[in-house]
Protein backbone atom coordinates (compact mmCIF):
# COMPACT_ATOMS: atom_id res chain seq x y z
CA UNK A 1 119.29 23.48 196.54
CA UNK A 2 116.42 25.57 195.45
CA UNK A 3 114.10 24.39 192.60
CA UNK A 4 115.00 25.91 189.13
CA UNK A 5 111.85 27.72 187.57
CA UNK A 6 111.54 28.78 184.36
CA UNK A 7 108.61 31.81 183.72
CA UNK A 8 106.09 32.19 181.26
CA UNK A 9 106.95 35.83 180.73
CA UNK A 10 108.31 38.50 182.20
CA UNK A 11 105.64 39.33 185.09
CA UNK A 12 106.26 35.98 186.25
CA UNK A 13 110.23 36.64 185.92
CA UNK A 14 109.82 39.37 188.30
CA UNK A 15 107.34 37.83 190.58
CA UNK A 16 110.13 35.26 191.00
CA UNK A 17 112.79 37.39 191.61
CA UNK A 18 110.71 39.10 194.70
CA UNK A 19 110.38 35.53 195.85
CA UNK A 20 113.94 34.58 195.71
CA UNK A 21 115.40 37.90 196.92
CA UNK A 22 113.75 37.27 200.49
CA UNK A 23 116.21 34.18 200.86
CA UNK A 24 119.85 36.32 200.04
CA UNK A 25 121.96 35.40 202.87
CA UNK A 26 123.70 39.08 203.73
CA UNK A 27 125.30 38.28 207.49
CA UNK A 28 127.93 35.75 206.51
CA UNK A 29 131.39 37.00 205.60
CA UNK A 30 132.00 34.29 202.94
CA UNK A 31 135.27 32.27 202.64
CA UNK A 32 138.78 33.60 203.44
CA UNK A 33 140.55 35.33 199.84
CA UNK A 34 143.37 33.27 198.64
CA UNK A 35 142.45 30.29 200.49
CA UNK A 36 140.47 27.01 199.17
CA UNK A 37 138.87 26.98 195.55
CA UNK A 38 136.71 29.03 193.58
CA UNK A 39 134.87 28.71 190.42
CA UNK A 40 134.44 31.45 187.40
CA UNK A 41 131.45 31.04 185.49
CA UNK A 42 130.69 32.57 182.08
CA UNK A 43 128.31 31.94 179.13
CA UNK A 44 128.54 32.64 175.66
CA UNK A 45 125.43 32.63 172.77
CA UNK A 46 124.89 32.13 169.50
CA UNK A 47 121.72 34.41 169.09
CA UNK A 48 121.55 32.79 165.60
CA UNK A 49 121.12 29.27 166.78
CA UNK A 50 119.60 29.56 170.05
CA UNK A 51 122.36 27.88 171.71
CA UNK A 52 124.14 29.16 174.57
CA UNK A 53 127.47 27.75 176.28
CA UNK A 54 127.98 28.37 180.00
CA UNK A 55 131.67 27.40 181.47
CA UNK A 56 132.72 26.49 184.75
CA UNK A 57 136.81 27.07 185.77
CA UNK A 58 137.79 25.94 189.30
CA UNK A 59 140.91 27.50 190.56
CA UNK A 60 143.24 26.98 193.36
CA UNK A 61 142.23 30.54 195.20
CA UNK A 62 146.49 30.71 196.20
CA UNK A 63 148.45 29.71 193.32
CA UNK A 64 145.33 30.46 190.57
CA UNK A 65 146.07 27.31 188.55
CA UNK A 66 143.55 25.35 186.80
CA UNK A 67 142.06 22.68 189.05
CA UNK A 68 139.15 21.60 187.50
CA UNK A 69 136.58 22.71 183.92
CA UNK A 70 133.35 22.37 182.98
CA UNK A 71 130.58 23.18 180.14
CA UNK A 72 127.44 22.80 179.26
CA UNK A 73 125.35 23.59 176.51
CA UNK A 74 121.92 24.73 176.23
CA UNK A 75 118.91 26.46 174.45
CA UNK A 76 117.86 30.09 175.12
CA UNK A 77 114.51 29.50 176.11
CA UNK A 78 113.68 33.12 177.45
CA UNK A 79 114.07 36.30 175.84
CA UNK A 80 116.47 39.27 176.59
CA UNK A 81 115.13 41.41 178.79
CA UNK A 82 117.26 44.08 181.17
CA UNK A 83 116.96 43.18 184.74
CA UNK A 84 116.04 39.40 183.71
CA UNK A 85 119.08 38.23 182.42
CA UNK A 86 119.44 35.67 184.81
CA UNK A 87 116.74 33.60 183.42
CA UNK A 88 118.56 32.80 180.21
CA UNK A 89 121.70 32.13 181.52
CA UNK A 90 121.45 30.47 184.95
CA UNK A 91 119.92 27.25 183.56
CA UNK A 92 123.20 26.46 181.93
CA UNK A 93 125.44 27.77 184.71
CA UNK A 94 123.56 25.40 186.61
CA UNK A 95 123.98 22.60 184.59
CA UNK A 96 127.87 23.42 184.64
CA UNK A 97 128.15 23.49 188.08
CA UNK A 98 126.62 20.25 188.41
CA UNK A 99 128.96 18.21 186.03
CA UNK A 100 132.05 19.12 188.28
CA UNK A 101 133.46 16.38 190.36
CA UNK A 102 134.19 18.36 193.67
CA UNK A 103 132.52 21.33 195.61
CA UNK A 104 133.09 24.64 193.49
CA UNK A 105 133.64 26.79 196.55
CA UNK A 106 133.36 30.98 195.83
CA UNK A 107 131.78 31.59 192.32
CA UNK A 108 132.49 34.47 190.90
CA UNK A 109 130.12 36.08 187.90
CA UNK A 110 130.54 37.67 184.95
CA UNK A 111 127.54 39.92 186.50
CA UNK A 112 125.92 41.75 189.57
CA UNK A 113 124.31 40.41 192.37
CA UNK A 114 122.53 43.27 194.88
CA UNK A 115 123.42 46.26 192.14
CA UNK A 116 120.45 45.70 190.25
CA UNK A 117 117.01 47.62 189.88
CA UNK A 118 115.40 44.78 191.72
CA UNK A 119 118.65 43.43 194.15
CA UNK A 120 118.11 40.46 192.28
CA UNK A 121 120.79 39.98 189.40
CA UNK A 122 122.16 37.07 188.45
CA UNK A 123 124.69 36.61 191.38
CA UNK A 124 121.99 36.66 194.18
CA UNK A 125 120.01 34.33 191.72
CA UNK A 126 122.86 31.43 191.07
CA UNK A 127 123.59 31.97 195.21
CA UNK A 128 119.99 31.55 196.16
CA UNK A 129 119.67 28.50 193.81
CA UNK A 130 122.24 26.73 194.91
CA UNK A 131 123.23 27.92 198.66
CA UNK A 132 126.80 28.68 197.53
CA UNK A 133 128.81 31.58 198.27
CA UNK A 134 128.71 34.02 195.05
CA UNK A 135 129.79 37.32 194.10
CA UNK A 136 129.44 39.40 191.03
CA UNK A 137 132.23 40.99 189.31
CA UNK A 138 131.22 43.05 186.05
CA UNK A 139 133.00 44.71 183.53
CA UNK A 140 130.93 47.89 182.97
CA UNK A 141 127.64 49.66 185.29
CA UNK A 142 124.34 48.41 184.87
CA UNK A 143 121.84 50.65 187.33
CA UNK A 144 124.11 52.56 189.77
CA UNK A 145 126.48 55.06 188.95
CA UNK A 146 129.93 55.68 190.95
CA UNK A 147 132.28 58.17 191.69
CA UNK A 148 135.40 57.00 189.95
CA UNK A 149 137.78 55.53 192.32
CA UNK A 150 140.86 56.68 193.07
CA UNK A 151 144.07 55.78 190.58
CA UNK A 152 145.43 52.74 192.42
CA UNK A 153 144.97 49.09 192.65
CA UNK A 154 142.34 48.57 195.50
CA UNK A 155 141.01 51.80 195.39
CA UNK A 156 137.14 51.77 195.96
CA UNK A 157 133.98 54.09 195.31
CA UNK A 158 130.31 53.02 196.45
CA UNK A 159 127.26 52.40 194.35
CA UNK A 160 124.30 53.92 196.18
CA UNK A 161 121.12 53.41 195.49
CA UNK A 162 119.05 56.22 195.33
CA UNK A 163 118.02 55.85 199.69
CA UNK A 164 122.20 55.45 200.18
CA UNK A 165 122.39 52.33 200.59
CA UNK A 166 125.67 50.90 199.34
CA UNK A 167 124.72 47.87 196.78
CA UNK A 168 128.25 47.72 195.42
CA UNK A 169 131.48 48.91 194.44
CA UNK A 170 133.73 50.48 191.78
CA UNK A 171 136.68 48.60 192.38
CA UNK A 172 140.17 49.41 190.73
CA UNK A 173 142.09 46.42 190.09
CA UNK A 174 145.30 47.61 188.40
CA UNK A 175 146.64 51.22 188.61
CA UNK A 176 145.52 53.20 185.96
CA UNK A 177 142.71 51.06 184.42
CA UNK A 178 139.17 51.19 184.31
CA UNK A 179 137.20 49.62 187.45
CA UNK A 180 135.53 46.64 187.67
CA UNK A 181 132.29 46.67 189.38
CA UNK A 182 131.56 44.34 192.85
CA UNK A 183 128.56 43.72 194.11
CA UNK A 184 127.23 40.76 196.81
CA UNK A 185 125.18 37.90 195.25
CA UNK A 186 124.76 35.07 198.56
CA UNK A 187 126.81 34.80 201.76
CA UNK A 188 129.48 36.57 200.90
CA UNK A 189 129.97 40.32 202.59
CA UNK A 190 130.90 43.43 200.26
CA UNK A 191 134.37 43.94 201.66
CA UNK A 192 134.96 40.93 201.65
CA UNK A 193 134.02 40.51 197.24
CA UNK A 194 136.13 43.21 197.08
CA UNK A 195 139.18 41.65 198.73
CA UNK A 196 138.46 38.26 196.40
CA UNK A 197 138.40 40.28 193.28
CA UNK A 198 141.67 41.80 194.13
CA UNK A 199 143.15 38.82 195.07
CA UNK A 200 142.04 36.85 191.81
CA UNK A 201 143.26 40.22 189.58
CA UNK A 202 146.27 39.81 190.64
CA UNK A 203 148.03 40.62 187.02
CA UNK A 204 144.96 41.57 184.84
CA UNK A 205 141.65 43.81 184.97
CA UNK A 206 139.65 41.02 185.65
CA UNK A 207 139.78 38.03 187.46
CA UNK A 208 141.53 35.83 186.41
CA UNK A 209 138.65 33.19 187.28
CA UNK A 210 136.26 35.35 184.99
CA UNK A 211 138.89 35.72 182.47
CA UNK A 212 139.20 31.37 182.11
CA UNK A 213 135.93 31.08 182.32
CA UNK A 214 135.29 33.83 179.20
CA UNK A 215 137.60 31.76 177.37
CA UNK A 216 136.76 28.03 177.90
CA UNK A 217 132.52 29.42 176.89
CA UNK A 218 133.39 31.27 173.63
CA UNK A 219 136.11 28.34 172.43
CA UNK A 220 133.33 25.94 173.02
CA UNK A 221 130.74 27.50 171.65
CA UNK A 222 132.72 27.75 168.38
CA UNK A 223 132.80 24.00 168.47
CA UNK A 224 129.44 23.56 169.13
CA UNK A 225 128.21 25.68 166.39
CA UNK A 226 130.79 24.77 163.85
């Protein structure tokens, strides 16, 4: 596991993420969909307070049930900044991941991992950190536009940076809604995100790993702050 380090300021923040993108494993197809476990991780804030709540849901990647949760709590210690987001959340994820008894497996974010100005979002960060397997699955574009996808579950449209390269995709997870949006974060390959995400939206929009793990970080951050 890679040493967590927390910048001074910004120009630090990005002289860290050039660091850490250089180890993003991109040659390993990641585990099989539906098979084994995999972990949603989320975080909620209270700006007010300071605090932020970062939850950790283990499911079984066939059936989707429940295996194992997690949370931890923490203090936002740097500020918001696009393209840095990572480094107020992943201290908490972190810290999540830890307290759970077994092996987490795929993590999926509530984020991007190579579709981000720097191919360094908070996916790639987590994976780097912590040699696991991660994708990220957001709910809206950050950088990269796309094509809207076709009407039907499963159909796809690239996000291309501006030399073509394809650092994601649009990804339509139920007929007729709005995309989510796929990119890689660590040792996982793009087709292969894609076919997770499907798998875990298998009745919803998003994940359903992203969707327990929403839940379980804003229910306990209410308790935390009540």
């Amino acid at each position: 596991m890679t040493t967590l380090r927390t910048p001074a300021d910004e120009t630090e923040a990005r002289a860290i993420q050039d660091e850490l993108r250089a180890r993003v494993v991109l040659d390993e197809p990641g585990p099989p969909p539906g098979s084994g476990l995999v972990t949603g991780v989320d975080v909620a804030y209270d700006d007010e307070r300071d605090v932020v709540v970062a939850a950790a849901v283990v499911l079984d990647a066939g059936s989707l049930a429940v295996v194992e949760e997690a949370i931890a709590t923490g203090r936002v210690d740097f500020p918001y900044v696009p393209g840095l987001l990572a480094f107020r959340e992943v201290p908490t994820v972190l810290a999540a991941l830890e307290s759970l008894r077994r092996a987490p497996g795929l993590v999926v974010c509530d984020g991007y991992g190579r579709a981000h100005p720097r191919r360094f979002g908070l996916a790639s960060h987590l994976g780097v950190l912590t040699d696991l397997p991660v994708i990220g699955v957001a709910k809206n574009p950050f950088t990269f536009a796309a094509a809207d996808p076709g009407p039907r579950r499963g159909d796809s449209s690239p996000l291309l940076a501006d030399d073509g390269d394809e650092l994601g995709r649009a990804l339509r997870t139920q007929d007729g809604v709005k995309p989510v949006y796929v990119s890689v974060g660590h040792r996982v390959s793009l087709d292969n995100a894609c076919a997770h995400t499907l798998a875990l939206a298998r009745d919803f929009r998003l994940p359903e790993s992203t969707r327990r793990a929403d839940a379980l970080c804003r229910r306990a951050l209410r308790e935390a702050t009540a």
